[in-house]
PDB file of N, CA and C in Angstrom:
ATOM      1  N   UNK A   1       8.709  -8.370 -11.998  1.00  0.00           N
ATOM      2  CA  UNK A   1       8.460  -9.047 -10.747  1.00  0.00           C
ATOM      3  C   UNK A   1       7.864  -8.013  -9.781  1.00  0.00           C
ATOM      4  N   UNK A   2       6.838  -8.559  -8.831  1.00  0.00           N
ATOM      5  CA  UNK A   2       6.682  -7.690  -8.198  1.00  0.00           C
ATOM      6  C   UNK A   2       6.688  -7.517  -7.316  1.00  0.00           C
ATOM      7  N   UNK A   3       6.155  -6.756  -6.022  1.00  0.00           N
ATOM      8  CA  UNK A   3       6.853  -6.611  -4.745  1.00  0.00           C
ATOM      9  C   UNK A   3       6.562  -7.230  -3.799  1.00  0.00           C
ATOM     10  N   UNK A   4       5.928  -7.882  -4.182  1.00  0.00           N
ATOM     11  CA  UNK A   4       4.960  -8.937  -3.022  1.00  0.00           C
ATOM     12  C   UNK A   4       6.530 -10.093  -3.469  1.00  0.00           C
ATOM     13  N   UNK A   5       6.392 -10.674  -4.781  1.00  0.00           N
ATOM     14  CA  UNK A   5       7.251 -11.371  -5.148  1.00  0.00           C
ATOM     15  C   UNK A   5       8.646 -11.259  -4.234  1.00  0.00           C
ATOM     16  N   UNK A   6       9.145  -9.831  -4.512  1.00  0.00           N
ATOM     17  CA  UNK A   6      10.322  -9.527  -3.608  1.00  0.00           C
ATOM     18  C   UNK A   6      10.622  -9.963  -2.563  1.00  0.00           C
ATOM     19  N   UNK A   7       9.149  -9.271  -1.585  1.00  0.00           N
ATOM     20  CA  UNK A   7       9.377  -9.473  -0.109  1.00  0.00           C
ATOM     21  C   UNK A   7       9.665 -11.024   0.096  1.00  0.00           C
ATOM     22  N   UNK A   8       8.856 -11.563  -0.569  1.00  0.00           N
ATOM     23  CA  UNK A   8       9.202 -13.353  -0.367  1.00  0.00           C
ATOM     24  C   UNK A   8      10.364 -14.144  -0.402  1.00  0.00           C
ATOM     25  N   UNK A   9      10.883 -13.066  -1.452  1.00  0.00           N
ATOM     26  CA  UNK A   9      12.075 -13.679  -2.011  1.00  0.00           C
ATOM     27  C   UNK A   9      13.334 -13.197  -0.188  1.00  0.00           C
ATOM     28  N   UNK A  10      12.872 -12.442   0.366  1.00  0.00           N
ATOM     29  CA  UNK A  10      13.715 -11.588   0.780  1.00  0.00           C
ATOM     30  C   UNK A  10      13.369 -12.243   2.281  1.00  0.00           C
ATOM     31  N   UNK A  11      12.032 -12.704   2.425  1.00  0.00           N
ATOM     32  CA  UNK A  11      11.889 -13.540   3.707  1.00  0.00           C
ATOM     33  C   UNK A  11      12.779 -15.262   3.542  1.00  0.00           C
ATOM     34  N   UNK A  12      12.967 -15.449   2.286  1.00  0.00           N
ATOM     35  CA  UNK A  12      13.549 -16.588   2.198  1.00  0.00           C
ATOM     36  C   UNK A  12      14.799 -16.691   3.183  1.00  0.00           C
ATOM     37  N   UNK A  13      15.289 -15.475   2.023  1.00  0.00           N
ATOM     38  CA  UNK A  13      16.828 -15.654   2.238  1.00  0.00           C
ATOM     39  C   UNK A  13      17.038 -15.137   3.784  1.00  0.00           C
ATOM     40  N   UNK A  14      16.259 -14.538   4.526  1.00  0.00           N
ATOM     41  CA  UNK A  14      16.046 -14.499   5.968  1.00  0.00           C
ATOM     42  C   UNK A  14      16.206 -15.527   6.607  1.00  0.00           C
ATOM     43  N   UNK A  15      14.979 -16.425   6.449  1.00  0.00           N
ATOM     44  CA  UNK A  15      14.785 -17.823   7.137  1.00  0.00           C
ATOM     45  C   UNK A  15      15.841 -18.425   6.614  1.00  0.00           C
ATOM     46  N   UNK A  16      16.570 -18.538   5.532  1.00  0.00           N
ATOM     47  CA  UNK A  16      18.075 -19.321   5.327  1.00  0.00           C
ATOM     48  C   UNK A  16      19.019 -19.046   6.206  1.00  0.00           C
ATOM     49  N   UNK A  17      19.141 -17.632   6.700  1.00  0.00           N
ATOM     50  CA  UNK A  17      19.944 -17.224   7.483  1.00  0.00           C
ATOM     51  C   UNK A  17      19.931 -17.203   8.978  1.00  0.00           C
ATOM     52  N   UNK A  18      18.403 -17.475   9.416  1.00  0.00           N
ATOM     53  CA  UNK A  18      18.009 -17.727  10.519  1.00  0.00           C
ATOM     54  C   UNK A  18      18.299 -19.133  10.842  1.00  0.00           C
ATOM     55  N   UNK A  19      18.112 -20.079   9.674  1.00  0.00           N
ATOM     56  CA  UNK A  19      18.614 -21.671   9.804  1.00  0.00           C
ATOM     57  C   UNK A  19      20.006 -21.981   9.740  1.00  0.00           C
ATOM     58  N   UNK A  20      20.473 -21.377   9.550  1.00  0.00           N
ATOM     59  CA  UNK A  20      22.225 -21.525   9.130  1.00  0.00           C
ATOM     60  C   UNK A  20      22.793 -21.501  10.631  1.00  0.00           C
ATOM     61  N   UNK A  21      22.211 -19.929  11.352  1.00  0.00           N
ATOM     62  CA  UNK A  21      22.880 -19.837  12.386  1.00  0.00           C
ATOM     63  C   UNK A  21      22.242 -20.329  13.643  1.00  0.00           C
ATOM     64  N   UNK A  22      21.156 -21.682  13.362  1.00  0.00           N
ATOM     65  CA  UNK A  22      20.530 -22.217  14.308  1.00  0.00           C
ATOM     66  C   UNK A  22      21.052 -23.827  14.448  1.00  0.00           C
ATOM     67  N   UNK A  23      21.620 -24.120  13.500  1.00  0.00           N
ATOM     68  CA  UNK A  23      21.832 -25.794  12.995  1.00  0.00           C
ATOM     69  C   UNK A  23      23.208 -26.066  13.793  1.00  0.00           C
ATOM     70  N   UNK A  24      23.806 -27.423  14.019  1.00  0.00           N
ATOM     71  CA  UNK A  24      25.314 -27.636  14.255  1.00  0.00           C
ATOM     72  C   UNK A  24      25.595 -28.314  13.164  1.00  0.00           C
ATOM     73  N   UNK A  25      24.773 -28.503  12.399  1.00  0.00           N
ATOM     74  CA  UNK A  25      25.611 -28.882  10.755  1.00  0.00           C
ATOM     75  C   UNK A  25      26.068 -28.466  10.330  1.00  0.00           C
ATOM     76  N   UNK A  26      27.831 -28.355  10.500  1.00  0.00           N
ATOM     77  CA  UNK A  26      28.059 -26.855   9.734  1.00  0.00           C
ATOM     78  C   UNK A  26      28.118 -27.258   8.214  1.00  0.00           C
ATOM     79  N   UNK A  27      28.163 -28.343   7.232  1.00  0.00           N
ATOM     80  CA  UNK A  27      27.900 -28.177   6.356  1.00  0.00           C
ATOM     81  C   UNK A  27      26.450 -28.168   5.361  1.00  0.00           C
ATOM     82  N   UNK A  28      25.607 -28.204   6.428  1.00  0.00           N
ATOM     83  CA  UNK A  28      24.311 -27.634   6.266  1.00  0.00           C
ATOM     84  C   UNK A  28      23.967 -26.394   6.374  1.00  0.00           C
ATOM     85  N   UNK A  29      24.682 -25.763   7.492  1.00  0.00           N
ATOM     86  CA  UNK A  29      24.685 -24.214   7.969  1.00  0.00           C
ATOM     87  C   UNK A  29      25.301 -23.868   6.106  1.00  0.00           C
ATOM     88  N   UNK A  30      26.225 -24.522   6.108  1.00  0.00           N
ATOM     89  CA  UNK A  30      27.067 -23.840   4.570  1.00  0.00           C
ATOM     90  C   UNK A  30      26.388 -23.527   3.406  1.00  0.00           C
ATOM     91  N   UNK A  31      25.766 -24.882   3.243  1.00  0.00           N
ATOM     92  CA  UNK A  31      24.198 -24.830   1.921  1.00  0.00           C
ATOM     93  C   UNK A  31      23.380 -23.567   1.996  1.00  0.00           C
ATOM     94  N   UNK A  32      22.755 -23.596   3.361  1.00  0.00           N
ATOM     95  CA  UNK A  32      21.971 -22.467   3.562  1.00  0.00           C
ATOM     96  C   UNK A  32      22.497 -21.330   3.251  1.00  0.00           C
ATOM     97  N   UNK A  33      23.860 -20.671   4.119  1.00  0.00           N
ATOM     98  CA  UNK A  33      24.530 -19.585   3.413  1.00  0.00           C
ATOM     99  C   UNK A  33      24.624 -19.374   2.380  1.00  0.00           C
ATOM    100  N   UNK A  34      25.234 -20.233   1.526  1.00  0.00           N
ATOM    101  CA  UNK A  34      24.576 -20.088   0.157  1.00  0.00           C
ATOM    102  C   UNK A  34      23.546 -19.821  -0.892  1.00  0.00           C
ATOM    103  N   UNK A  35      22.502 -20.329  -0.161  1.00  0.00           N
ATOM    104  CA  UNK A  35      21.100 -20.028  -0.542  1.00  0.00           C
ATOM    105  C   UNK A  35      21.028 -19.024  -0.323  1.00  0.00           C
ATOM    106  N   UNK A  36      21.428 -18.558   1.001  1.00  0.00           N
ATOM    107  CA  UNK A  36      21.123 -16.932   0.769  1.00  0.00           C
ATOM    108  C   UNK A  36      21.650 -15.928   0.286  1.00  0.00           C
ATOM    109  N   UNK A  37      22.795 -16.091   0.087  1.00  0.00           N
ATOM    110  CA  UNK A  37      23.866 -15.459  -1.098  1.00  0.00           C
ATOM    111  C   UNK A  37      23.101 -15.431  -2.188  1.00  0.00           C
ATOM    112  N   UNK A  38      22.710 -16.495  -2.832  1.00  0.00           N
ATOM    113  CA  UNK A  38      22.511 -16.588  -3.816  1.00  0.00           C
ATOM    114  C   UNK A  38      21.083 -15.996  -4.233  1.00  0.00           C
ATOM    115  N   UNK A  39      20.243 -16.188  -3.250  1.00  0.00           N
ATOM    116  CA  UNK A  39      19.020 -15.304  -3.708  1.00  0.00           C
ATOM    117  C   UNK A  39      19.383 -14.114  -3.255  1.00  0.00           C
ATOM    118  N   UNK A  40      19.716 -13.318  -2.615  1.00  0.00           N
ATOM    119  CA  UNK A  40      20.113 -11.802  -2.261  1.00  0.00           C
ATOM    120  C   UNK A  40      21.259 -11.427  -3.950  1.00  0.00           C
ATOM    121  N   UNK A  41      21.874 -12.106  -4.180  1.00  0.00           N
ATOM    122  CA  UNK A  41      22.039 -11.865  -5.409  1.00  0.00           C
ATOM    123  C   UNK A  41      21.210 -11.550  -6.643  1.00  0.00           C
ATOM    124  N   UNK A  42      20.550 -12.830  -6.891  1.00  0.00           N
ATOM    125  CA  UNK A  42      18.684 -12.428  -7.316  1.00  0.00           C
ATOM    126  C   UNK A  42      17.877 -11.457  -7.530  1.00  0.00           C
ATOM    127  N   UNK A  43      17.824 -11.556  -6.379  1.00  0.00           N
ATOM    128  CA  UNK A  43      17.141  -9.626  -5.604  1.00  0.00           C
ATOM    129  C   UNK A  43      17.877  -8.546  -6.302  1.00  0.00           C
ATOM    130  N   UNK A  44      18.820  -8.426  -6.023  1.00  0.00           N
ATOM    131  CA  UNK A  44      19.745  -7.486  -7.027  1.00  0.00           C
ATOM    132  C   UNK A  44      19.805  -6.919  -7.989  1.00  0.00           C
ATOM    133  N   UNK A  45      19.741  -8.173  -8.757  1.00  0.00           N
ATOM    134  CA  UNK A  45      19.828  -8.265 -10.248  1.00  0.00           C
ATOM    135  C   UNK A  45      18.472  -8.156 -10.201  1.00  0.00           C
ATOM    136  N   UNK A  46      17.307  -8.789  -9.634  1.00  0.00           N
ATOM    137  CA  UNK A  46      15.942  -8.395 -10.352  1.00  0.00           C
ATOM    138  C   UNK A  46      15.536  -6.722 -10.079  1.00  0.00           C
ATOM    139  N   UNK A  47      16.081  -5.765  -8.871  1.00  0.00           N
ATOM    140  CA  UNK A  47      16.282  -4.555  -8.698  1.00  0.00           C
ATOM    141  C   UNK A  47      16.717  -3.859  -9.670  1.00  0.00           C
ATOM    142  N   UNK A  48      18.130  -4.115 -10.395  1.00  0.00           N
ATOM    143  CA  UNK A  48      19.086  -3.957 -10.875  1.00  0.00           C
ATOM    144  C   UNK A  48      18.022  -3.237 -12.384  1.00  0.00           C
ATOM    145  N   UNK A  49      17.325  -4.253 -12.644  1.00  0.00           N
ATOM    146  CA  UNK A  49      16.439  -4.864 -13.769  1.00  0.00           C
ATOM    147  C   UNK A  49      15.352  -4.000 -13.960  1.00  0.00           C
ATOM    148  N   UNK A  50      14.777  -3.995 -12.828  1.00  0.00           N
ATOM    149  CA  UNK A  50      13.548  -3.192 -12.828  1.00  0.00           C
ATOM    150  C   UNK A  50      14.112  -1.462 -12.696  1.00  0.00           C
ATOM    151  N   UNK A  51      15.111  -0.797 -12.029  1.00  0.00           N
ATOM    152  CA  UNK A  51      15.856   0.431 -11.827  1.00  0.00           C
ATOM    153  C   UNK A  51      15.846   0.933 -13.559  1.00  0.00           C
ATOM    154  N   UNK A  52      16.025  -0.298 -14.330  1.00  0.00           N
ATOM    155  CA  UNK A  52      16.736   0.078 -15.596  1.00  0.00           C
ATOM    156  C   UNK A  52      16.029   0.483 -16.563  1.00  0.00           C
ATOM    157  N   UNK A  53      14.774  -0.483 -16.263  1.00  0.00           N
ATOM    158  CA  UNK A  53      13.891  -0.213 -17.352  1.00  0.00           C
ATOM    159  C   UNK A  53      12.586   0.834 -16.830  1.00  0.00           C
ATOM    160  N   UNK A  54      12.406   1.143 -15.178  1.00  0.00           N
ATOM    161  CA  UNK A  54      12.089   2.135 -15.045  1.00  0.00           C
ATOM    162  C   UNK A  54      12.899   3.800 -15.404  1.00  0.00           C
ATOM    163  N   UNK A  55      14.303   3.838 -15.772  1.00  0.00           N
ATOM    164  CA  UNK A  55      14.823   5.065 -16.344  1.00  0.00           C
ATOM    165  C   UNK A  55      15.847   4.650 -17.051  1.00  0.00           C
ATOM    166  N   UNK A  56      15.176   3.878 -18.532  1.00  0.00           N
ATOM    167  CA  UNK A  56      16.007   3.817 -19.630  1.00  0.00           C
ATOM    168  C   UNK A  56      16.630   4.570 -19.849  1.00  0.00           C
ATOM    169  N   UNK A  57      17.966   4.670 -20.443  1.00  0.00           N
ATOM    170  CA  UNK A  57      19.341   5.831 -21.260  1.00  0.00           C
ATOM    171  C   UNK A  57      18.566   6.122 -22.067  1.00  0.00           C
ATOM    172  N   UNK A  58      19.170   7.305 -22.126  1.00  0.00           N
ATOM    173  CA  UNK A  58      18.981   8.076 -23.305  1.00  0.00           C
ATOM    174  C   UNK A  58      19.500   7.988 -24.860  1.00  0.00           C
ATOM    175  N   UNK A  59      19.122   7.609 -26.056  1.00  0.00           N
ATOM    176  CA  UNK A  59      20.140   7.258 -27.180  1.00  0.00           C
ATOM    177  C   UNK A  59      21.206   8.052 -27.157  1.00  0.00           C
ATOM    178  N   UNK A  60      22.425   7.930 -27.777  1.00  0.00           N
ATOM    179  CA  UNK A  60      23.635   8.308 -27.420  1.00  0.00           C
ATOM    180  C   UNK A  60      23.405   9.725 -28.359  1.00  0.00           C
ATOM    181  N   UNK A  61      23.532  10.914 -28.199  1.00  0.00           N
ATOM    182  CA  UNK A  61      23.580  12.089 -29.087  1.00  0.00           C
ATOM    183  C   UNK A  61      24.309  12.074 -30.143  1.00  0.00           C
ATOM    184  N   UNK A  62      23.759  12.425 -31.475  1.00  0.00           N
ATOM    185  CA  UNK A  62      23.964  12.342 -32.828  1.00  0.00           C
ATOM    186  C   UNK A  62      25.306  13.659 -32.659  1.00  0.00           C
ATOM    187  N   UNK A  63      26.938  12.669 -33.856  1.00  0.00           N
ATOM    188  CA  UNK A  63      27.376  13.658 -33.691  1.00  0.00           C
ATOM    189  C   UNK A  63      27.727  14.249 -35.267  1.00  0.00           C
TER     190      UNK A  63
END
């Protein structure tokens, strides 16, 4: 994924959070929180992902 991808992903979960704490729905405000939980989770794991396979382990040393 790439970083353009990211940032998007990362303006989402912004504007989720910007809508959450703009609404008096609070169980709309709730959805949204979620949404953004849930993609900031995302993000993470797609970080997480890319960290890993930019500095694969090393095979385990022969003993």
């Amino acid at each position: 994924m790439d970083d353009a991808t990211l940032a998007n992903m990362r303006a989402r979960v912004a504007q989720c959070r910007r809508l959450a704490g703009s609404i008096t729905d609070a169980r709309a405000a709730a959805i949204l929180r979620q949404m953004a939980d849930e993609g900031e989770a995302d993000i993470a794991r797609v970080e997480a992902e890319r960290v890993q396979a930019e500095n694969p382990m090393p095979p385990p040393a022969a003993t």
